[in-house]
N, C-alpha and C. Protein backbone atom coordinates (compact mmCIF):
# COMPACT_ATOMS: atom_id res chain seq x y z
N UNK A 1 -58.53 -2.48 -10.43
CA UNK A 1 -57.88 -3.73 -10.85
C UNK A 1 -57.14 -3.45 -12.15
N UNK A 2 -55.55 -3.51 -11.89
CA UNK A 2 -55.06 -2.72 -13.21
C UNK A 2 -54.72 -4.43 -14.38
N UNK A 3 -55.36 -5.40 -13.78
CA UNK A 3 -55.46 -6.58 -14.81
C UNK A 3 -56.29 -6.27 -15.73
N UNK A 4 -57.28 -5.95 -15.64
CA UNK A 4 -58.25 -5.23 -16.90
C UNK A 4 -57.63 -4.89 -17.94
N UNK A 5 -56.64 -3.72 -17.71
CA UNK A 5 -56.00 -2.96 -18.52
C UNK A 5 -54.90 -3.62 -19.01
N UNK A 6 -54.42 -4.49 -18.16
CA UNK A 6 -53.50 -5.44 -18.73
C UNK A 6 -53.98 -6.99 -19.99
N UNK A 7 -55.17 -6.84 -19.69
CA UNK A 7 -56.11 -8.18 -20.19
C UNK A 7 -56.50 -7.54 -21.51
N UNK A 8 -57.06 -6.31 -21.56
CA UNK A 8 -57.27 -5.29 -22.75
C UNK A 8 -55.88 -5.17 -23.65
N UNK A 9 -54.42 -4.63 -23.06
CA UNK A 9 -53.37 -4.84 -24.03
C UNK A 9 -53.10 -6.16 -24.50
N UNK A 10 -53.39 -6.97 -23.76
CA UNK A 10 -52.95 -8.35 -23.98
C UNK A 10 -54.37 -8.43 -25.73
N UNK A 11 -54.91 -8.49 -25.66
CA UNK A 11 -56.24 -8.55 -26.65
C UNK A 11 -55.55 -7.98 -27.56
N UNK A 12 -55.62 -6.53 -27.40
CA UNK A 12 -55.39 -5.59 -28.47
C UNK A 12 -53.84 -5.77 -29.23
N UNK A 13 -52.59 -6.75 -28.65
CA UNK A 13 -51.66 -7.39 -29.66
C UNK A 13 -52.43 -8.35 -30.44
N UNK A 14 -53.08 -9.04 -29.90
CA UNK A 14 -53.77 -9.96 -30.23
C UNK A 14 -54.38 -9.38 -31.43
N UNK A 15 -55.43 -8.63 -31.25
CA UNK A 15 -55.73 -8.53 -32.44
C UNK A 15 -55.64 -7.66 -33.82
N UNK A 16 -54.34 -7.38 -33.30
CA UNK A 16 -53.48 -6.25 -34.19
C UNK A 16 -52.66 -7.91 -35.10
N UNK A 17 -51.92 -8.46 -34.26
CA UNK A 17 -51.19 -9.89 -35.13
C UNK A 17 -52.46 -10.46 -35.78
N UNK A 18 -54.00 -10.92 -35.57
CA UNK A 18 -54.57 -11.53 -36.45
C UNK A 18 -55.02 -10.74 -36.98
N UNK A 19 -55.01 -9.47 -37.24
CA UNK A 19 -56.17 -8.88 -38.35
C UNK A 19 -54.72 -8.71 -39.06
N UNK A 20 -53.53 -8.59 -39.14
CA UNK A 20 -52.18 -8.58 -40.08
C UNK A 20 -52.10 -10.35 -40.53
N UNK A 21 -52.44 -10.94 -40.20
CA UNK A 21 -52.86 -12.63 -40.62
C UNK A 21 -53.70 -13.11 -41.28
N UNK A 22 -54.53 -12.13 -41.27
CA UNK A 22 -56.13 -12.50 -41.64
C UNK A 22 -56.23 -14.24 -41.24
N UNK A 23 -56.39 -13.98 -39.67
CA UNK A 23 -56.17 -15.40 -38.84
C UNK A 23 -57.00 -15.11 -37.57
N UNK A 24 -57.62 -16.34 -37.42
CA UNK A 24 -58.85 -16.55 -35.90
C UNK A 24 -57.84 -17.11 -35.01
N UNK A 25 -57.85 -16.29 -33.58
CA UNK A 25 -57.25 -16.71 -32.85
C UNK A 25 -57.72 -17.24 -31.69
N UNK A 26 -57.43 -18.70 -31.37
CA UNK A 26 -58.38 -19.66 -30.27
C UNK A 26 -57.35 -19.40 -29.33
N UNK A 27 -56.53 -19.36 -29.25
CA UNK A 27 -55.82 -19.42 -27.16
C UNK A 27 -54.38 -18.40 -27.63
N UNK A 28 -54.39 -17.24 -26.35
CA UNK A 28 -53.01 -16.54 -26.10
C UNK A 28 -52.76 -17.19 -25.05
N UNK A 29 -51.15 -17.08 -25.14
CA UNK A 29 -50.52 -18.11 -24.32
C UNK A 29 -49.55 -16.64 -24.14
N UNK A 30 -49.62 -16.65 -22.56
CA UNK A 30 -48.43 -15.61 -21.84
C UNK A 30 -47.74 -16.06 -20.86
N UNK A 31 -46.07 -15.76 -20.79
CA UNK A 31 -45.74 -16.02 -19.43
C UNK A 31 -46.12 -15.03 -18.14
N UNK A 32 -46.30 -15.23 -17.39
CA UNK A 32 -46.25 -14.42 -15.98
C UNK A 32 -45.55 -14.49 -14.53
N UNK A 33 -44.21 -13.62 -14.73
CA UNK A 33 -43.42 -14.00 -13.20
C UNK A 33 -43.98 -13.22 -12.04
N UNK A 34 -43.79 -13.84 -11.16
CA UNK A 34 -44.24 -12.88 -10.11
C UNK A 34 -43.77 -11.28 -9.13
N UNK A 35 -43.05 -11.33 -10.04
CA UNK A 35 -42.27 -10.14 -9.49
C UNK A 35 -42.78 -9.05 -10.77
N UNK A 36 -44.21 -9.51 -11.87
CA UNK A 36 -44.27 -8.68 -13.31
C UNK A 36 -45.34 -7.75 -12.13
N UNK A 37 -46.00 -7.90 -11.03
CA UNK A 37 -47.19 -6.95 -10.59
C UNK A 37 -48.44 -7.67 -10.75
N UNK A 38 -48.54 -8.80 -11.74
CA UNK A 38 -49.38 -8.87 -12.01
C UNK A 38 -49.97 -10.60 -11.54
N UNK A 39 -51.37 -10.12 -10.77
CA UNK A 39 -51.58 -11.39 -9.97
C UNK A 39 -52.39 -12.22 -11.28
N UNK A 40 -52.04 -13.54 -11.25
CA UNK A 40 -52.88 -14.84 -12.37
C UNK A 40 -54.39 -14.71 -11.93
N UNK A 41 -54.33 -15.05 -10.35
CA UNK A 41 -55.62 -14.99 -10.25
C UNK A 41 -56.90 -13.91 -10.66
N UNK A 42 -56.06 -12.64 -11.17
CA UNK A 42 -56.90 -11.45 -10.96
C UNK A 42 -57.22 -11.71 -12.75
N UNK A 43 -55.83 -11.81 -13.36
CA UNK A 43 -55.93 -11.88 -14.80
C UNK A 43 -56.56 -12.43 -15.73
N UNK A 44 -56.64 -14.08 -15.48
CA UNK A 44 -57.47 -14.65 -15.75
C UNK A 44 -59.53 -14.14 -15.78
N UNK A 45 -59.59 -14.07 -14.91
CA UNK A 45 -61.27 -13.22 -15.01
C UNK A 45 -61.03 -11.98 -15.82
N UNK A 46 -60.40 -11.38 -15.29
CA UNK A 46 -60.30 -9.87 -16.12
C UNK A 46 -60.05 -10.01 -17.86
N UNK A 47 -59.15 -11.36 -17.98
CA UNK A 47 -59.28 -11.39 -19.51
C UNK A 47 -60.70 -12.20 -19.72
N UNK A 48 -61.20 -12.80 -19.53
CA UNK A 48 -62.68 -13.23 -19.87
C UNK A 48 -63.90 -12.22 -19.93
N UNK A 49 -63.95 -11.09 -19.21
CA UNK A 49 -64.45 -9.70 -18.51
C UNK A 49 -63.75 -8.98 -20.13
N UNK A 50 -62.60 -8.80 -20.19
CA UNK A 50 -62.28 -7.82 -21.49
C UNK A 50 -62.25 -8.81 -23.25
N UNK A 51 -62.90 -10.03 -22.92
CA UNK A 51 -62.81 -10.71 -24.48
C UNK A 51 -64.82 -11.13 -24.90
N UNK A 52 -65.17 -10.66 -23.14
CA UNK A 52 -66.73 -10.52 -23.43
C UNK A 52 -67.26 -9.97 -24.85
N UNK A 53 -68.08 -10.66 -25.57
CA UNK A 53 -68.57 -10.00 -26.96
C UNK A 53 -67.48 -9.82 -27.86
N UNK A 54 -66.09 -9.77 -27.97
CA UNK A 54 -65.15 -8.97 -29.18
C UNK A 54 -65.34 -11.29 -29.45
N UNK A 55 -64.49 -10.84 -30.82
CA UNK A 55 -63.58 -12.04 -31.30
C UNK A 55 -63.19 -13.00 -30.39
N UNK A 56 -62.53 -12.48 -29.27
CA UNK A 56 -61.97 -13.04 -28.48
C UNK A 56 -62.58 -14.19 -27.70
N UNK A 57 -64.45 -13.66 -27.34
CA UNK A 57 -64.80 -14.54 -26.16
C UNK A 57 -64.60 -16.07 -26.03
N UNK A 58 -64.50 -16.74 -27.49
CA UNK A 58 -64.41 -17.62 -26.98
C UNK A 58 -62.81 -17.93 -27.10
N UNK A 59 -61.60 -17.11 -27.03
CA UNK A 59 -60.38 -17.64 -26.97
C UNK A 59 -59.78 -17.89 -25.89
N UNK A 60 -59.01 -18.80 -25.45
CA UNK A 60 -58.37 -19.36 -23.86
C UNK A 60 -57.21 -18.25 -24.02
N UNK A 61 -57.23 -17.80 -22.61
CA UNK A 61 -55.79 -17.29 -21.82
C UNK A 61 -54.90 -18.20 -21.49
N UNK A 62 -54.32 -18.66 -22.03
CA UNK A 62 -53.52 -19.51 -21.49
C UNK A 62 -52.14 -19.12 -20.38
N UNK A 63 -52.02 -19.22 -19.33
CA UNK A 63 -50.97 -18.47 -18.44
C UNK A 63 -50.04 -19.72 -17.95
N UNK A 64 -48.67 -19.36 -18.28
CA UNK A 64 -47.26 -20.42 -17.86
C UNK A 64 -46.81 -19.08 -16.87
N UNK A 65 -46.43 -19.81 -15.51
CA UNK A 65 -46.52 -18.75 -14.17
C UNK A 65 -44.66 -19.73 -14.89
N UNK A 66 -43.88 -18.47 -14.45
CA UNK A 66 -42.42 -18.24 -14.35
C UNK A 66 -41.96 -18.09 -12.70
N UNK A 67 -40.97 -18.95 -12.34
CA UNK A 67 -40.19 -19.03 -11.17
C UNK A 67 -39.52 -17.72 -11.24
N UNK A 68 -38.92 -17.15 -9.99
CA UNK A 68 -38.37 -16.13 -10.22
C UNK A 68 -36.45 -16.53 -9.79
N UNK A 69 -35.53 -16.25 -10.65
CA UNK A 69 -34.35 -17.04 -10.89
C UNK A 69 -33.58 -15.60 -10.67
N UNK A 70 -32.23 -15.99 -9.60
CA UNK A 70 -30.95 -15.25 -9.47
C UNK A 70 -30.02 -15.31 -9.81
N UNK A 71 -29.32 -14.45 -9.92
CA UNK A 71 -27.95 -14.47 -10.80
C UNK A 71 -26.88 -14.29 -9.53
N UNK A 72 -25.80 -15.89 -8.97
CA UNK A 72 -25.48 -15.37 -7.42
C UNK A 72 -24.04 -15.11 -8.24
N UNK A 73 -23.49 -13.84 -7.49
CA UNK A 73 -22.54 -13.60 -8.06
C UNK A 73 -21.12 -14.09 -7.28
N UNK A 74 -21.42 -14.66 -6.23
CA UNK A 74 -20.50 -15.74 -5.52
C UNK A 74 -20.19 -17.60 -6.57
N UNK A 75 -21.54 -18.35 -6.44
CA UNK A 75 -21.61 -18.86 -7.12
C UNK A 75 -21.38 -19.27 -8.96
N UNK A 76 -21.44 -18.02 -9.37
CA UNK A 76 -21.98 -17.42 -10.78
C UNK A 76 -22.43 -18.53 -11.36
N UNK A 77 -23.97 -18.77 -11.00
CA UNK A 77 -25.18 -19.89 -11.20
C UNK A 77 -26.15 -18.62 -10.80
N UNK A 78 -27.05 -19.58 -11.85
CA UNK A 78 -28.47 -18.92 -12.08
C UNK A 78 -29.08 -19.80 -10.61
N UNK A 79 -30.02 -19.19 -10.11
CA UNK A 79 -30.79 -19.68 -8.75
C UNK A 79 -32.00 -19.46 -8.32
N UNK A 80 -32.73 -20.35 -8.40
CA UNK A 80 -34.44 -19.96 -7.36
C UNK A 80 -34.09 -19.67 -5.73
N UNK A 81 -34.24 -18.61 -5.89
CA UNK A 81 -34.04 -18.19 -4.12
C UNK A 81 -35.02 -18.82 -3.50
N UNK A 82 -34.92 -18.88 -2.02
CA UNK A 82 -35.86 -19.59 -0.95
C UNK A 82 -37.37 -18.65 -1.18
N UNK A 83 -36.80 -17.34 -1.21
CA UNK A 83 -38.11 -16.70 -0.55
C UNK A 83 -38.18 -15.47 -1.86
N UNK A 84 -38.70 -14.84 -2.50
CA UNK A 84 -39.17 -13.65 -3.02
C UNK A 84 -38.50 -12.39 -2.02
N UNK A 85 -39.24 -12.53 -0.76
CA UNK A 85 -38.24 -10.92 -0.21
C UNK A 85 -37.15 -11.32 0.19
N UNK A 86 -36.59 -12.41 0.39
CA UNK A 86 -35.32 -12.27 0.42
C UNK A 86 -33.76 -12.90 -0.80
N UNK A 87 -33.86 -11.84 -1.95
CA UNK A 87 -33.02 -12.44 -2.80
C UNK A 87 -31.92 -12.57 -2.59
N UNK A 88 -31.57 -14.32 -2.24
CA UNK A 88 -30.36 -14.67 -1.97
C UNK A 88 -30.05 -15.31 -2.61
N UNK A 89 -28.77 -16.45 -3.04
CA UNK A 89 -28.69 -17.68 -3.27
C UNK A 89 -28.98 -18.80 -2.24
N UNK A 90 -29.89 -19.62 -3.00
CA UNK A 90 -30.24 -20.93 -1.72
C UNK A 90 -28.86 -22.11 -1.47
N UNK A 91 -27.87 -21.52 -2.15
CA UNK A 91 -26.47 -22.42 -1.86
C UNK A 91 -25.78 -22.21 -0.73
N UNK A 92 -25.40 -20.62 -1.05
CA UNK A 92 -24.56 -19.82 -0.44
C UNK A 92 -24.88 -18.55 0.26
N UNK A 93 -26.17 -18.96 -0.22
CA UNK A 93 -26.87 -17.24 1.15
C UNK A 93 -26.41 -16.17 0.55
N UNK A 94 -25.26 -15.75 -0.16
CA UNK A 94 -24.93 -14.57 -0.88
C UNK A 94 -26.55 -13.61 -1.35
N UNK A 95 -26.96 -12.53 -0.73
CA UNK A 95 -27.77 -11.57 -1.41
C UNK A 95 -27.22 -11.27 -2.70
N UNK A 96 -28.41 -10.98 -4.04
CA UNK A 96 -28.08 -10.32 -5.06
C UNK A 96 -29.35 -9.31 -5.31
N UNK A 97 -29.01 -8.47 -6.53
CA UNK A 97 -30.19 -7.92 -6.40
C UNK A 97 -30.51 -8.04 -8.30
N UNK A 98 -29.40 -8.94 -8.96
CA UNK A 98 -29.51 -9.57 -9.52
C UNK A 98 -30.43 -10.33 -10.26
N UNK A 99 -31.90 -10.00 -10.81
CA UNK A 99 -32.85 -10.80 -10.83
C UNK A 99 -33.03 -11.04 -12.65
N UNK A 100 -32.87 -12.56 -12.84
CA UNK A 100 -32.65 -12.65 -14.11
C UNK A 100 -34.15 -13.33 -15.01
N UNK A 101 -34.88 -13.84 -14.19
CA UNK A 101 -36.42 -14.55 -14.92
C UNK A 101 -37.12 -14.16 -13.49
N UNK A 102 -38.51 -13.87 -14.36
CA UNK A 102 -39.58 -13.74 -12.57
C UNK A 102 -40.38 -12.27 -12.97
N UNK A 103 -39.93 -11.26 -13.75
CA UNK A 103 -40.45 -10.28 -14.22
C UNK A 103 -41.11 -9.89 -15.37
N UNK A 104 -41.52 -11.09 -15.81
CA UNK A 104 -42.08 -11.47 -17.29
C UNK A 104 -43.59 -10.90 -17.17
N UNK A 105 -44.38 -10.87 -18.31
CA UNK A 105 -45.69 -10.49 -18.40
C UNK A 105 -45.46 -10.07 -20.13
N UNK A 106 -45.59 -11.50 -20.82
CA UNK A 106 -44.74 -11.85 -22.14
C UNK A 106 -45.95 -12.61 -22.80
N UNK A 107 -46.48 -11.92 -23.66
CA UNK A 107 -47.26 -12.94 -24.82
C UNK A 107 -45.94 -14.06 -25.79
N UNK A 108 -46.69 -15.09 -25.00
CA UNK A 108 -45.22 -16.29 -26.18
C UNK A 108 -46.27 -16.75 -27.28
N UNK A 109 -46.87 -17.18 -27.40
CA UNK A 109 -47.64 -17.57 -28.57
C UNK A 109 -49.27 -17.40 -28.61
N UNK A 110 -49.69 -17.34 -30.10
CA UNK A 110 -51.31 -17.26 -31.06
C UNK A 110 -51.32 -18.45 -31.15
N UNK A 111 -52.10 -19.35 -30.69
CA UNK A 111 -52.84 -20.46 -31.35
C UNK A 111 -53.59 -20.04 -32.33
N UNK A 112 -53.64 -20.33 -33.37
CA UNK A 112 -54.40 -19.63 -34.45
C UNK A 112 -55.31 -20.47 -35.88
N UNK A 113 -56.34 -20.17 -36.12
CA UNK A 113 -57.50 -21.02 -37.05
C UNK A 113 -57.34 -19.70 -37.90
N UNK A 114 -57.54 -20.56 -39.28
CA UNK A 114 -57.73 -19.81 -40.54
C UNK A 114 -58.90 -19.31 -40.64
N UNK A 115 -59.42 -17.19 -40.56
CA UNK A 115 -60.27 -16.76 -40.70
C UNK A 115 -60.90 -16.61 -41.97
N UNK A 116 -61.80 -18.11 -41.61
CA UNK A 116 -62.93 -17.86 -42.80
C UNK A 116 -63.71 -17.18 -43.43
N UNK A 117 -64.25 -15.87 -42.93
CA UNK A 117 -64.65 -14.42 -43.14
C UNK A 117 -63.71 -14.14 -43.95
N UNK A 118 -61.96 -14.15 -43.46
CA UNK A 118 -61.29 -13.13 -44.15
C UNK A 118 -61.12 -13.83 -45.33
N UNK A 119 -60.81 -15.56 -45.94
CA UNK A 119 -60.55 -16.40 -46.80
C UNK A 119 -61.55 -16.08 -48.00
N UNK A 120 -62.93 -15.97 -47.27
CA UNK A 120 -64.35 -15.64 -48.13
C UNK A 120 -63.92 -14.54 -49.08
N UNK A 121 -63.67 -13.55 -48.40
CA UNK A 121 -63.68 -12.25 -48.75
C UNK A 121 -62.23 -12.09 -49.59
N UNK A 122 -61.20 -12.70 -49.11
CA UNK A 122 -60.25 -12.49 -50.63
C UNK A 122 -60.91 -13.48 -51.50
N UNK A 123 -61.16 -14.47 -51.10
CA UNK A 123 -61.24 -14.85 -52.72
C UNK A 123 -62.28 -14.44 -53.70
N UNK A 124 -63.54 -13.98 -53.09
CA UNK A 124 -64.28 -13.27 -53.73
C UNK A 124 -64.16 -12.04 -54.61
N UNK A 125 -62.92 -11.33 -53.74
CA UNK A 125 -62.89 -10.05 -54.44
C UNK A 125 -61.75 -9.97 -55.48
């Protein structure tokens, strides 16, 4: 299950941006198109499975699933094709191979709480 490994990089930005924040992070929020490889259903567990015990466990995955959008070069309009294997325009039937959103697998935002550990510890020192 190569979501694991994908659920693990997803973390490890994660916690490369809050330990440069000195910031607690409650929910990553990623897009995911379907044409990125990567199935939601698999991801979701696999990030709960890779945030077991770290910082993370109790932070939400948050996943925004992305349409996958064509570029028809008959039309020249952006387009949700009918079907995934067949990239056409749903206007004009024109095939493209054209594919402009749908291949995402994109951390968009840290929801993020001020780490009190780290707050303690500067001001102490």
């Amino acid at each position: 299950m190569h979501e694991l490994s994908i659920a693990m990089s997803i973390l490890e930005v994660a916690r490369e941006e809050a330990d440069r924040r000195g910031v607690r992070v409650s929910a990553i929020h990623v897009k995911v198109g379907p044409l990125s490889g990567v199935i939601q259903e698999a991801l979701v567990p696999a990030y709960e499975i890779a945030a077991y015990g770290t910082e993370f466990a109790q932070a939400r995955l948050v996943v925004e699933n992305v349409p996958v959008v064509v570029f028809c070069p008959v039309c020249l309009e952006r387009r949700e094709p009918h079907s995934m294997q067949w990239l056409a325009c749903p206007v004009c039937d024109t095939p493209t191979p054209e594919v402009v959103q749908g291949t995402e697998l994109q951390i968009t935002a840290l929801e993020i709480e001020e780490d009190e550990e780290h707050e303690e510890g500067t001001t102490a020192g």
